[in-house]
PDB file of N, CA and C in Angstrom:
ATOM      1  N   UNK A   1      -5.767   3.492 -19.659  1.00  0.00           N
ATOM      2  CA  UNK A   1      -5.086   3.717 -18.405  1.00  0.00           C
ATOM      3  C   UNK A   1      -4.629   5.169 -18.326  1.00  0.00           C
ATOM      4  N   UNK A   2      -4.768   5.635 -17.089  1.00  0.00           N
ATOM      5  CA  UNK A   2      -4.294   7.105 -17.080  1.00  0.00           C
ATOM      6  C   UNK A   2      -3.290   7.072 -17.580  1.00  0.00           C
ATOM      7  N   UNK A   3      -2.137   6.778 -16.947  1.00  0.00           N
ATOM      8  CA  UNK A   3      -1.032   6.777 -17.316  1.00  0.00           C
ATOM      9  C   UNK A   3      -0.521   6.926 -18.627  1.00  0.00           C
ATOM     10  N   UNK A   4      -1.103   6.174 -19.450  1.00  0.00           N
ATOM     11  CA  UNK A   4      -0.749   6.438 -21.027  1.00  0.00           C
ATOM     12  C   UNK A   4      -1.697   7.160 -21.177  1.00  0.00           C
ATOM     13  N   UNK A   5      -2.863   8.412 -21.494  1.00  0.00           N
ATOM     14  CA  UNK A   5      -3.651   9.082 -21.621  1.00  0.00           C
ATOM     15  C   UNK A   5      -2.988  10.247 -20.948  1.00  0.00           C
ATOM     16  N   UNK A   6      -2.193  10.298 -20.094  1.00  0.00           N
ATOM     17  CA  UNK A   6      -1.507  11.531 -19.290  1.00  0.00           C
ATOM     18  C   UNK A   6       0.029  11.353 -19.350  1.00  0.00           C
ATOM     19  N   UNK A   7       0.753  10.490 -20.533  1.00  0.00           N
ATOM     20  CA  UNK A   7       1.900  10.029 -20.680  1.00  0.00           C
ATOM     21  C   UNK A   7       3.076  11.353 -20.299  1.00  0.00           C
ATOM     22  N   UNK A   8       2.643  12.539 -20.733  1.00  0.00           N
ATOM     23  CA  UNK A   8       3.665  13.798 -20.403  1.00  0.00           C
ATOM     24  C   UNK A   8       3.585  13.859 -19.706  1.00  0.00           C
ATOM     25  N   UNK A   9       2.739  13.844 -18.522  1.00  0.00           N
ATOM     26  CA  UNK A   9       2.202  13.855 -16.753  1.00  0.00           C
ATOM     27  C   UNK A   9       2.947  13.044 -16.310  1.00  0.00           C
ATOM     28  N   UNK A  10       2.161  12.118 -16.160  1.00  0.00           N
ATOM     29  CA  UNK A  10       2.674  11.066 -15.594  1.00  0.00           C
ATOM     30  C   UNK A  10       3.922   9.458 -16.006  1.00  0.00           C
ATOM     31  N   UNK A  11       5.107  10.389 -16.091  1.00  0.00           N
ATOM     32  CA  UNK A  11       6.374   9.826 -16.767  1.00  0.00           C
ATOM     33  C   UNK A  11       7.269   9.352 -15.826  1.00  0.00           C
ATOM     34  N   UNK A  12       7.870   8.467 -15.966  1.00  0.00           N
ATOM     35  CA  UNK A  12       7.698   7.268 -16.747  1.00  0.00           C
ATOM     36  C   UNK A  12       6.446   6.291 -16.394  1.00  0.00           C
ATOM     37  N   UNK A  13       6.061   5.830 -17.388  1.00  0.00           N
ATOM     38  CA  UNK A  13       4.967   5.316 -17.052  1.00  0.00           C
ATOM     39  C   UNK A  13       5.096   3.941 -16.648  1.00  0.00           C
ATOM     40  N   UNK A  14       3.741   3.061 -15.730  1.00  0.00           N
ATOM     41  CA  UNK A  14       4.406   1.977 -14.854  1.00  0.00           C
ATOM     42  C   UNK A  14       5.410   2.093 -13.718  1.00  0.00           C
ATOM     43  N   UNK A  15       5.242   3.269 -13.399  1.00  0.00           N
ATOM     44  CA  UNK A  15       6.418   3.687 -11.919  1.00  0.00           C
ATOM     45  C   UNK A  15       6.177   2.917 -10.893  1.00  0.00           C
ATOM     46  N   UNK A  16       7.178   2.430 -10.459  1.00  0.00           N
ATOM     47  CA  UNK A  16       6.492   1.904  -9.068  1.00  0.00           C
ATOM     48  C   UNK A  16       5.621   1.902  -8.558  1.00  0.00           C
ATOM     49  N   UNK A  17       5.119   1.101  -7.722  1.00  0.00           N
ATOM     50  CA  UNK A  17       3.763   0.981  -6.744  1.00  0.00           C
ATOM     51  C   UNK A  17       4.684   1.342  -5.224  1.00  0.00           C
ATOM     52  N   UNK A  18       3.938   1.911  -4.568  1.00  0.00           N
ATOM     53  CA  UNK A  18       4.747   1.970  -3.287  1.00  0.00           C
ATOM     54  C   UNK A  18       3.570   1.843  -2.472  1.00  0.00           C
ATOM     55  N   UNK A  19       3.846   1.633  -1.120  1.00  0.00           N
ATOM     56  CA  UNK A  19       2.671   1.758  -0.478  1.00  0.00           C
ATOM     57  C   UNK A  19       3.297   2.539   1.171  1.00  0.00           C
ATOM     58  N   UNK A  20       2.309   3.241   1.915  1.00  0.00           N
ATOM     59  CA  UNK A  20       2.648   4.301   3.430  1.00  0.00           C
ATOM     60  C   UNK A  20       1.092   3.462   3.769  1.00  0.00           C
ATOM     61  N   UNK A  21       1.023   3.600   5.112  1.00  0.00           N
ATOM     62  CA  UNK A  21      -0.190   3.596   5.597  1.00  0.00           C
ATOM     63  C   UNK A  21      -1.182   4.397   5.336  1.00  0.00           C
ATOM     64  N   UNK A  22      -2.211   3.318   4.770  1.00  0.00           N
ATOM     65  CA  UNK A  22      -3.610   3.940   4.074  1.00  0.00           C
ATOM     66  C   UNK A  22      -3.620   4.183   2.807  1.00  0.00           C
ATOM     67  N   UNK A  23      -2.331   3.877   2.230  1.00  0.00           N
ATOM     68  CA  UNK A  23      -2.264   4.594   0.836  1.00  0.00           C
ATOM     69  C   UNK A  23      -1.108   3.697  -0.460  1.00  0.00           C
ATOM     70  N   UNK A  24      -1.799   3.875  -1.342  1.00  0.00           N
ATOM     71  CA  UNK A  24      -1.100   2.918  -2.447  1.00  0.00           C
ATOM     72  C   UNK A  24      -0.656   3.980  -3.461  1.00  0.00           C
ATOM     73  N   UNK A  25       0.665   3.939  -3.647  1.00  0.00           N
ATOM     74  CA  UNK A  25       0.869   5.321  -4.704  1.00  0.00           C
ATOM     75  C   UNK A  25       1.950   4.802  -5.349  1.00  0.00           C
ATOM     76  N   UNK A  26       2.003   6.151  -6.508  1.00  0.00           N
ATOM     77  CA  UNK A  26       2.922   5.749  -7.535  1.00  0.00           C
ATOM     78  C   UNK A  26       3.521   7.786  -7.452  1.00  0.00           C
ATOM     79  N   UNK A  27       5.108   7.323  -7.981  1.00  0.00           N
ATOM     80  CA  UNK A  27       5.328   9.067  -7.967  1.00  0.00           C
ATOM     81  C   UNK A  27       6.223   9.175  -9.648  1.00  0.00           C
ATOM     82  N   UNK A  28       5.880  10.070  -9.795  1.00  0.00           N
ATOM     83  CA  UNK A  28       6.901  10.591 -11.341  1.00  0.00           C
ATOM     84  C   UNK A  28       7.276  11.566 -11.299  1.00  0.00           C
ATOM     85  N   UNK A  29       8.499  10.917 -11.355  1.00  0.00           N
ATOM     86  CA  UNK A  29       9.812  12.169 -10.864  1.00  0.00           C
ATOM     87  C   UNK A  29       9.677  13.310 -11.959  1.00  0.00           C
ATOM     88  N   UNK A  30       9.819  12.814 -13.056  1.00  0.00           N
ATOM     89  CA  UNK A  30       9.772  14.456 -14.249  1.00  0.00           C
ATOM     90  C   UNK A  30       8.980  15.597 -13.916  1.00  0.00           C
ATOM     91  N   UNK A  31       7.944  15.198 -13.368  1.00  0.00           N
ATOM     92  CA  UNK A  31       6.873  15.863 -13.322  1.00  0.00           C
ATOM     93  C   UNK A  31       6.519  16.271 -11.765  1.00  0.00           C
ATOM     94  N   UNK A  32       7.153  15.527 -10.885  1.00  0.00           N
ATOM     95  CA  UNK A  32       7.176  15.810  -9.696  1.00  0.00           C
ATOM     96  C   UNK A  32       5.806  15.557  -8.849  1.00  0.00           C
ATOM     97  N   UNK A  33       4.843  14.260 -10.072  1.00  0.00           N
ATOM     98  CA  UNK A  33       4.043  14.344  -8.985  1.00  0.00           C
ATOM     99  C   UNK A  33       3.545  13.137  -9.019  1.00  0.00           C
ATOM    100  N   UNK A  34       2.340  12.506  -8.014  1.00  0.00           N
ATOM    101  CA  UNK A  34       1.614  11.282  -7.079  1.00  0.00           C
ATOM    102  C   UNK A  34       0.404  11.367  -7.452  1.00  0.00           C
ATOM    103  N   UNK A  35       0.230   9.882  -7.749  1.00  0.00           N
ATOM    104  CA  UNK A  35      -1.550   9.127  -7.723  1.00  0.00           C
ATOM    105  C   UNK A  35      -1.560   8.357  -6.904  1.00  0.00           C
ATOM    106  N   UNK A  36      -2.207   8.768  -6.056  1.00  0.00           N
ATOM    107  CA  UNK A  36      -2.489   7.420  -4.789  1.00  0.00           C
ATOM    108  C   UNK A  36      -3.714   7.382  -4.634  1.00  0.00           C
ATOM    109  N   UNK A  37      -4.118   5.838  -4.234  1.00  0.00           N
ATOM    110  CA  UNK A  37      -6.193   5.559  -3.532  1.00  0.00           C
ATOM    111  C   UNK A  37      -5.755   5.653  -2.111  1.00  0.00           C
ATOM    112  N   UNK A  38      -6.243   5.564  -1.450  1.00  0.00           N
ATOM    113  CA  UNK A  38      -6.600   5.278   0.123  1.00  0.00           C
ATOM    114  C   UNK A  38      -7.486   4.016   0.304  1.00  0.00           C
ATOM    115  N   UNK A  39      -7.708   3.527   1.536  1.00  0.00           N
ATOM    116  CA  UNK A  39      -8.112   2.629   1.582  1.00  0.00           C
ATOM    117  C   UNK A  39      -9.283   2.573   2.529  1.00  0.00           C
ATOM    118  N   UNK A  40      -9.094   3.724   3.248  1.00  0.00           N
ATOM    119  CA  UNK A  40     -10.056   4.138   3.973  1.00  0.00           C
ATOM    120  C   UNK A  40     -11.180   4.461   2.689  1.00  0.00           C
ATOM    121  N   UNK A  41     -11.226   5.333   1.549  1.00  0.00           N
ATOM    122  CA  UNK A  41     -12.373   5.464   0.656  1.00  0.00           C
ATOM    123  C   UNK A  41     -12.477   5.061  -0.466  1.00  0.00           C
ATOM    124  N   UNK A  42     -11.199   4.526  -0.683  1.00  0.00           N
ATOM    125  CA  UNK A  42     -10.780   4.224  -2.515  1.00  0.00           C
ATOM    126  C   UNK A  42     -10.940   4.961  -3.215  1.00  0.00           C
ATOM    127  N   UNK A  43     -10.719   6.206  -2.976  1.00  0.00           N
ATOM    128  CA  UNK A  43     -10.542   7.744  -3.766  1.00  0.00           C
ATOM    129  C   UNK A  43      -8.985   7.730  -4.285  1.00  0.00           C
ATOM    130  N   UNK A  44      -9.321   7.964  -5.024  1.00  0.00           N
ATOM    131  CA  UNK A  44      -8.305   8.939  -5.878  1.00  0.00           C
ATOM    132  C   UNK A  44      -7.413  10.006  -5.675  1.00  0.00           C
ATOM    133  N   UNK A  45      -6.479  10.255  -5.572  1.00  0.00           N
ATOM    134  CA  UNK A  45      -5.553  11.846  -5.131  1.00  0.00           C
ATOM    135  C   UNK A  45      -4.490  12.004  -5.970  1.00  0.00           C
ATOM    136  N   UNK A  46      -4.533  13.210  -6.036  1.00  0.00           N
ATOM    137  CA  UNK A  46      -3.012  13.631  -6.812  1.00  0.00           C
ATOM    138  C   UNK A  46      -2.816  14.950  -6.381  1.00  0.00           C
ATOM    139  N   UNK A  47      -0.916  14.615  -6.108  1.00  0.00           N
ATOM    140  CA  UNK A  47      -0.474  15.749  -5.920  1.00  0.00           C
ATOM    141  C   UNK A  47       0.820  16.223  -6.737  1.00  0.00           C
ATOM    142  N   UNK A  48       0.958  17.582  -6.639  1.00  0.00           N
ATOM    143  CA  UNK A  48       2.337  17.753  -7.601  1.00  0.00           C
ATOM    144  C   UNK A  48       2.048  18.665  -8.146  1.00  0.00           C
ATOM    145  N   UNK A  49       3.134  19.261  -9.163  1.00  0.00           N
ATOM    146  CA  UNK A  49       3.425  20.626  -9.611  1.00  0.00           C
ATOM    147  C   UNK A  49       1.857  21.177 -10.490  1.00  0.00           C
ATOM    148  N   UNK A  50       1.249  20.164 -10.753  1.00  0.00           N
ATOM    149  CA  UNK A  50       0.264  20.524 -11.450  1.00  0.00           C
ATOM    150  C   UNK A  50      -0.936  20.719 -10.891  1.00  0.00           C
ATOM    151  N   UNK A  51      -0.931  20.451  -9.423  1.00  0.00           N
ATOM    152  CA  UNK A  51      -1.878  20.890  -8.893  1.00  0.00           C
ATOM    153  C   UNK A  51      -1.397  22.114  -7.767  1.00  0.00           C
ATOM    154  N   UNK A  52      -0.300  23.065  -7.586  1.00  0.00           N
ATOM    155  CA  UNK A  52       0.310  24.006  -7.141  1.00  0.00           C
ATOM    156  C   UNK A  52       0.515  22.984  -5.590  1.00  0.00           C
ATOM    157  N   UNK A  53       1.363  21.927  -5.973  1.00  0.00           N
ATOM    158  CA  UNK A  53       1.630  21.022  -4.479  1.00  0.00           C
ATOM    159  C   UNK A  53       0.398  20.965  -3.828  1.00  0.00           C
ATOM    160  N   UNK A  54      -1.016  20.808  -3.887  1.00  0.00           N
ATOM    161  CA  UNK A  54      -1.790  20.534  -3.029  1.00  0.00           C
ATOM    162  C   UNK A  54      -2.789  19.227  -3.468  1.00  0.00           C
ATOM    163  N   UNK A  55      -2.766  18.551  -2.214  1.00  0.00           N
ATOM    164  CA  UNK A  55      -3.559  17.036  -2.754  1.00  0.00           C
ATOM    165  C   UNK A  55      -5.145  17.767  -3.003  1.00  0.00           C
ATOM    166  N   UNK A  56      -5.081  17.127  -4.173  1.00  0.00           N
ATOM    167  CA  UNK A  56      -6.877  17.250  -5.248  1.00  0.00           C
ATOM    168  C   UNK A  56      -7.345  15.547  -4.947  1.00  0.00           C
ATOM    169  N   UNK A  57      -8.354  15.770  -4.552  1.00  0.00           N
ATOM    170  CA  UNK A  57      -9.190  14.318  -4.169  1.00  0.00           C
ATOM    171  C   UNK A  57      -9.870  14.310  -5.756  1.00  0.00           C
ATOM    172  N   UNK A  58      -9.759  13.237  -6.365  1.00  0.00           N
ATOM    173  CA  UNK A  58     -10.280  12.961  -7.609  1.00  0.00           C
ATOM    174  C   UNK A  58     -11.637  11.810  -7.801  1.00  0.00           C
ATOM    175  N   UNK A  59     -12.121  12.390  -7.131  1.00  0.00           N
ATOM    176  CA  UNK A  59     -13.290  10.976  -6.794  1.00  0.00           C
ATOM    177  C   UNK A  59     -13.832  10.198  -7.889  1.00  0.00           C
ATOM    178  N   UNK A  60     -14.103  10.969  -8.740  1.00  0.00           N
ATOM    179  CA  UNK A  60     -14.621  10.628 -10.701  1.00  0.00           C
ATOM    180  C   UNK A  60     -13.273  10.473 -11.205  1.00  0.00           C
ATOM    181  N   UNK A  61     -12.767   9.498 -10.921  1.00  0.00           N
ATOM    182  CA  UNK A  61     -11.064   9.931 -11.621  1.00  0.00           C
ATOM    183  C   UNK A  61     -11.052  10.063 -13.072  1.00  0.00           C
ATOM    184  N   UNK A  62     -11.955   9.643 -13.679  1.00  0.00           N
ATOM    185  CA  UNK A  62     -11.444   9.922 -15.330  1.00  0.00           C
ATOM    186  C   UNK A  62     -11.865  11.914 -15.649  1.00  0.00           C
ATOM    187  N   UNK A  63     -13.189  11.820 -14.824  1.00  0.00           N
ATOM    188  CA  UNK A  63     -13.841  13.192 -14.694  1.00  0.00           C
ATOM    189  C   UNK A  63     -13.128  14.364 -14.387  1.00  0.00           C
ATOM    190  N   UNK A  64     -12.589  13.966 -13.303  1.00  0.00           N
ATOM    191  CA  UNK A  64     -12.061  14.810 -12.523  1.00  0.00           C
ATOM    192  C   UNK A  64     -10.432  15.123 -12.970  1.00  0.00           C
ATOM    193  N   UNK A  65     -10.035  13.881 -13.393  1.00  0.00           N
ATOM    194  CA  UNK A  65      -8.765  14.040 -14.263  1.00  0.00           C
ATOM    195  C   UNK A  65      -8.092  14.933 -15.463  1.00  0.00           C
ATOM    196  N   UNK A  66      -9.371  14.814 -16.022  1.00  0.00           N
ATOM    197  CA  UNK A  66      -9.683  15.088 -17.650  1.00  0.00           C
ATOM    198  C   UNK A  66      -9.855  16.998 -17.216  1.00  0.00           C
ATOM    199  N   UNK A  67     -10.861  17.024 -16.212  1.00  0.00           N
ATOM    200  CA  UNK A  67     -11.021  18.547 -16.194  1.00  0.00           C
ATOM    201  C   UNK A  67      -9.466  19.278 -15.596  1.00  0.00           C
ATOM    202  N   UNK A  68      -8.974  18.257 -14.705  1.00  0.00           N
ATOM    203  CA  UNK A  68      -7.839  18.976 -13.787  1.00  0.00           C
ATOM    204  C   UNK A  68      -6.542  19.392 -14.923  1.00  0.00           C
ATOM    205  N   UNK A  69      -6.460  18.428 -15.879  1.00  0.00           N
ATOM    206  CA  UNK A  69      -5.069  18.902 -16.450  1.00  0.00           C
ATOM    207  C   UNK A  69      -5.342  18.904 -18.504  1.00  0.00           C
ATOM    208  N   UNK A  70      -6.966  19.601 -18.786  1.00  0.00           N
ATOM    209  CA  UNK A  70      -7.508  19.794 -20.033  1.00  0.00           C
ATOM    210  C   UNK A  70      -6.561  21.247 -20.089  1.00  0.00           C
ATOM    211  N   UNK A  71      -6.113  21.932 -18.663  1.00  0.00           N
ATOM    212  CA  UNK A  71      -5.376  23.416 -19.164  1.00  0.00           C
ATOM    213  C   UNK A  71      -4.090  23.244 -19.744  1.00  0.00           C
ATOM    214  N   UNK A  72      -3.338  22.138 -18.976  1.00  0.00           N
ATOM    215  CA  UNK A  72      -2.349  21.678 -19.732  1.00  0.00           C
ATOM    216  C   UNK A  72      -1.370  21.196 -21.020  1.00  0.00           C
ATOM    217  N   UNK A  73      -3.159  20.205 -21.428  1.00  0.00           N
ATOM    218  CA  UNK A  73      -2.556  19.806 -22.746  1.00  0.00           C
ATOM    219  C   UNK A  73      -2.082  20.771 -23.683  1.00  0.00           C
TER     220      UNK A  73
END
């Protein structure tokens, strides 16, 4: 699960589910940031300090994950 694979990221892990129209998300406050799908494509997004506040569409989510925050670790 991402979540434990990105445990410093995405803290605390198991955060809420919330849901807005079109969109199913979770937010982590430490880190200041959101994984949500849509429902319109069942894509992937994240936004937050680690992406300089701008939503990254993650379509390959393990792919796209792995490359987005490999600068981090």
């Amino acid at each position: 699960m991402t979540e434990n694979r990105y445990a410093d990221l995405l803290t605390p892990g198991a955060a809420p589910s919330l849901t807005y129209p079109l969109y199913y998300f979770r937010h982590y406050p430490p880190s200041n940031g959101y994984l949500a799908t849509s429902s319109v494509n069942d894509h992937l997004y994240y936004l937050g300090n680690h992406s300089g506040n701008q939503t990254l569409g993650l379509w390959g989510p393990a792919d796209r994950f792995d490359t987005l925050f490999r600068t981090f670790d």
